[in-house]
C-alpha atoms as a PDB file:
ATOM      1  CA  UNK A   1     101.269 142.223 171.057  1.00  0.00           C
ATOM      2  CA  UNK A   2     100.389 144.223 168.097  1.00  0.00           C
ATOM      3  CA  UNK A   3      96.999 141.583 167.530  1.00  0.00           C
ATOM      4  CA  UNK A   4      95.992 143.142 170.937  1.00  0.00           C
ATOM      5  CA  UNK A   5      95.752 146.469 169.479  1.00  0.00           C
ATOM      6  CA  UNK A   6      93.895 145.258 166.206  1.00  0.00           C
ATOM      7  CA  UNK A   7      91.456 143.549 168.750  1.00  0.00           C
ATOM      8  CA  UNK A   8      91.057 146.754 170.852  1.00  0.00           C
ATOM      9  CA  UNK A   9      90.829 149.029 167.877  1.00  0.00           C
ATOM     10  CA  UNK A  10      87.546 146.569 166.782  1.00  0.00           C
ATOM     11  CA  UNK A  11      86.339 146.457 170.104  1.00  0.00           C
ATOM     12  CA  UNK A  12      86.095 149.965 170.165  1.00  0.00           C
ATOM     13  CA  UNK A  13      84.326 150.134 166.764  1.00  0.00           C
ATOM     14  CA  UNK A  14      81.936 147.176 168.131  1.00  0.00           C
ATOM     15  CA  UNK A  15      81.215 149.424 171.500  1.00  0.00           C
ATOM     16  CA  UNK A  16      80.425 152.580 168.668  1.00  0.00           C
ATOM     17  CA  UNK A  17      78.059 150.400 167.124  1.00  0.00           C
ATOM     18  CA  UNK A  18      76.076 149.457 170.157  1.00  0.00           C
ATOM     19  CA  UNK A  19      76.093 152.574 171.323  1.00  0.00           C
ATOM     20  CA  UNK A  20      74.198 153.925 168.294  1.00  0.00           C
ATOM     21  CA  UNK A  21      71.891 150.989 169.250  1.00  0.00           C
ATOM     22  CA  UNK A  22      71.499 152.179 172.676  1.00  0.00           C
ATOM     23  CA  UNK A  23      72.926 149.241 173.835  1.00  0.00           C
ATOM     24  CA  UNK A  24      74.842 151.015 176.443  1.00  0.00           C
ATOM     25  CA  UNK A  25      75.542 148.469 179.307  1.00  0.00           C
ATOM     26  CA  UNK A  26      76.925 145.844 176.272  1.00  0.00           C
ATOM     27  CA  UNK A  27      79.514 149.192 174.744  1.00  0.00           C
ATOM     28  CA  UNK A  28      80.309 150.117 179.248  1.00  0.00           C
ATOM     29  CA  UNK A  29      81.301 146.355 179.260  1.00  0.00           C
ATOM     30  CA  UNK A  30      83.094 146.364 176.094  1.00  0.00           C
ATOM     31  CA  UNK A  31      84.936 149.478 176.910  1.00  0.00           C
ATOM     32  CA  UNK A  32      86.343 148.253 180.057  1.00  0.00           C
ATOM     33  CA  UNK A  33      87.798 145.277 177.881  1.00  0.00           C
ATOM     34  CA  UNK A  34      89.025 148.090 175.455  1.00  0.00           C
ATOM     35  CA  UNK A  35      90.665 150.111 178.754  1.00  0.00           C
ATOM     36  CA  UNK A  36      92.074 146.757 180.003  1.00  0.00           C
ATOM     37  CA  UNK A  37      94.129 145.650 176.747  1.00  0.00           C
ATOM     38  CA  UNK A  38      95.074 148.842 176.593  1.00  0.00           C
ATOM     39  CA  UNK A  39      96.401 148.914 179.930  1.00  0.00           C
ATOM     40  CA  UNK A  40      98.138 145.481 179.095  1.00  0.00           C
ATOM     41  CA  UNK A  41      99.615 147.315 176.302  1.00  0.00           C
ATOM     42  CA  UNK A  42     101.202 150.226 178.315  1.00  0.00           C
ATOM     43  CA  UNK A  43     102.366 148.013 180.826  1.00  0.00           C
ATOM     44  CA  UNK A  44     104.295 145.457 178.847  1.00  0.00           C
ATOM     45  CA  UNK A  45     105.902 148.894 177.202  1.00  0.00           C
ATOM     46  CA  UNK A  46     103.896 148.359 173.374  1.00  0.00           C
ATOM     47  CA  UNK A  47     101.836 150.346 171.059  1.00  0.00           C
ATOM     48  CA  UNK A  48      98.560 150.809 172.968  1.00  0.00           C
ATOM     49  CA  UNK A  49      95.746 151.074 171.045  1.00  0.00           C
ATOM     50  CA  UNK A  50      95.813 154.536 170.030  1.00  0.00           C
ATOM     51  CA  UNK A  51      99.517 154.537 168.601  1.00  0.00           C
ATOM     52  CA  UNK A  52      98.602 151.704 166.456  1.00  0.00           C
ATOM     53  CA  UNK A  53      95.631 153.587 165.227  1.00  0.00           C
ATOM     54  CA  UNK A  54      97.544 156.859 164.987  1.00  0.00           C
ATOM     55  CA  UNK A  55     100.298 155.373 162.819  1.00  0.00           C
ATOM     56  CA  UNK A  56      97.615 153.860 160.129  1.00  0.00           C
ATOM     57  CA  UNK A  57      96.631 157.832 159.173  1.00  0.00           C
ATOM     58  CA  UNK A  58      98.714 160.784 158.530  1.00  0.00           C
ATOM     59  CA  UNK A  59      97.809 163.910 161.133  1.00  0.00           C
ATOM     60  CA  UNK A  60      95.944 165.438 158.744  1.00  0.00           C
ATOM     61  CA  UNK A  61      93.411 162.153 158.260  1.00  0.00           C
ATOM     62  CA  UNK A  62      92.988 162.194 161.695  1.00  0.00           C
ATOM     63  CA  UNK A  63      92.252 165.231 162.563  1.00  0.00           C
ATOM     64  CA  UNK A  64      89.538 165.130 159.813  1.00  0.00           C
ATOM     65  CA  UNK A  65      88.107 162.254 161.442  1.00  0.00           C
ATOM     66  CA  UNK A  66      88.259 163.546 164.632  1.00  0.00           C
ATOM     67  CA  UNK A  67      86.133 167.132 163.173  1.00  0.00           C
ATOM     68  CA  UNK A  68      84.043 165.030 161.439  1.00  0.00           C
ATOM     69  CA  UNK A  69      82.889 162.529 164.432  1.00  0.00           C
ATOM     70  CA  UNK A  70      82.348 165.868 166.447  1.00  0.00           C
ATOM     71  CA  UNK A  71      80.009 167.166 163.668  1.00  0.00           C
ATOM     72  CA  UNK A  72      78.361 163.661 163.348  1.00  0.00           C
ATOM     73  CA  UNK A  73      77.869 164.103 167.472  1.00  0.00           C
ATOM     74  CA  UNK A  74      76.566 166.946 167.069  1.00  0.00           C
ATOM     75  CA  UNK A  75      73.892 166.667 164.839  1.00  0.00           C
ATOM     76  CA  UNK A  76      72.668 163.132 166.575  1.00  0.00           C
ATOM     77  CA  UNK A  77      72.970 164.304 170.483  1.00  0.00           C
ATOM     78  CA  UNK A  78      72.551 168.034 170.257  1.00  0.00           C
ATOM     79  CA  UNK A  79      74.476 170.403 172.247  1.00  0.00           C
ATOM     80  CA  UNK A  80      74.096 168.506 175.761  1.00  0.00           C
ATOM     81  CA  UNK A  81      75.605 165.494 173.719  1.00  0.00           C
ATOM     82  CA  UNK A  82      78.325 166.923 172.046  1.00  0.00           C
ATOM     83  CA  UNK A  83      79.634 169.269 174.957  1.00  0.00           C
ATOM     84  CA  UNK A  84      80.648 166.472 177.124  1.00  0.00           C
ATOM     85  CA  UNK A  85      82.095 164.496 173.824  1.00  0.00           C
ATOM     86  CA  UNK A  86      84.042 168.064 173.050  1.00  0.00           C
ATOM     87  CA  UNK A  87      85.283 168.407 176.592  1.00  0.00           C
ATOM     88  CA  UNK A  88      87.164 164.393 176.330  1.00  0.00           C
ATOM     89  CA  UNK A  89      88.777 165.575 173.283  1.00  0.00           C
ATOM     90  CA  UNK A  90      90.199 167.992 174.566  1.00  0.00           C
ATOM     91  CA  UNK A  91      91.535 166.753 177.379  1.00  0.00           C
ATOM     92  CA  UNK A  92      92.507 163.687 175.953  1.00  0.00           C
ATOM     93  CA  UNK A  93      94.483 166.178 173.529  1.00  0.00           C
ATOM     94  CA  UNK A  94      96.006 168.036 176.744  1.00  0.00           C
ATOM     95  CA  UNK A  95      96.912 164.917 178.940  1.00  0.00           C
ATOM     96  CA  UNK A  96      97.066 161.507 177.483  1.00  0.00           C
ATOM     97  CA  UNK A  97      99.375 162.684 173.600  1.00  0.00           C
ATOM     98  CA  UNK A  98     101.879 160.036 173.488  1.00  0.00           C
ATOM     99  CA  UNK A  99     105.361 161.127 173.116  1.00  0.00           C
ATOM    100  CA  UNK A 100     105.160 164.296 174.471  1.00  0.00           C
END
């Protein structure tokens, strides 16, 4: 089950990539298929696609490359952009950390 996650992981890197080509109803597709694995994942009780990601990087790595992708937001899609991106984070941070 662990190739799902790989294949999750680079469908979320494919849905980044289409969404800096304003290909937004391609990345809303490919997201679903991204929420769906993962959903797969959690059912069947295995590393969803974020604890395979997390355990690549220590804490520090990714909390760099979380800072950084908010800066890189930022700068692209200005405050009205970033605020809703900002917003996720943190409540992704509040309700959805595994293991605690």
């Amino acid at each position: 089950m662990k190739h799902l996650a790989k294949i999750g992981a680079g469908l979320l890197v494919a849905a980044l990539i289409l969404i800096w080509q304003i290909q937004t109803l391609y990345a809303l597709i490919i997201l679903a298929a991204v929420g769906i694995i993962d959903l797969i994942l959690l059912f069947k009780k295995r590393d969803t696609i974020s604890a395979w990601i997390h355990s690549l990087f220590p804490k520090k790595t990714d909390i760099g490359i979380m800072i950084g992708l908010g800066v890189y937001t930022w700068f692209i899609f200005g405050t009205a952009g970033f605020l809703p991106v900002c917003i996720g984070v943190i409540i992704g941070h509040l309700f959805w950390s595994e293991g605690g």
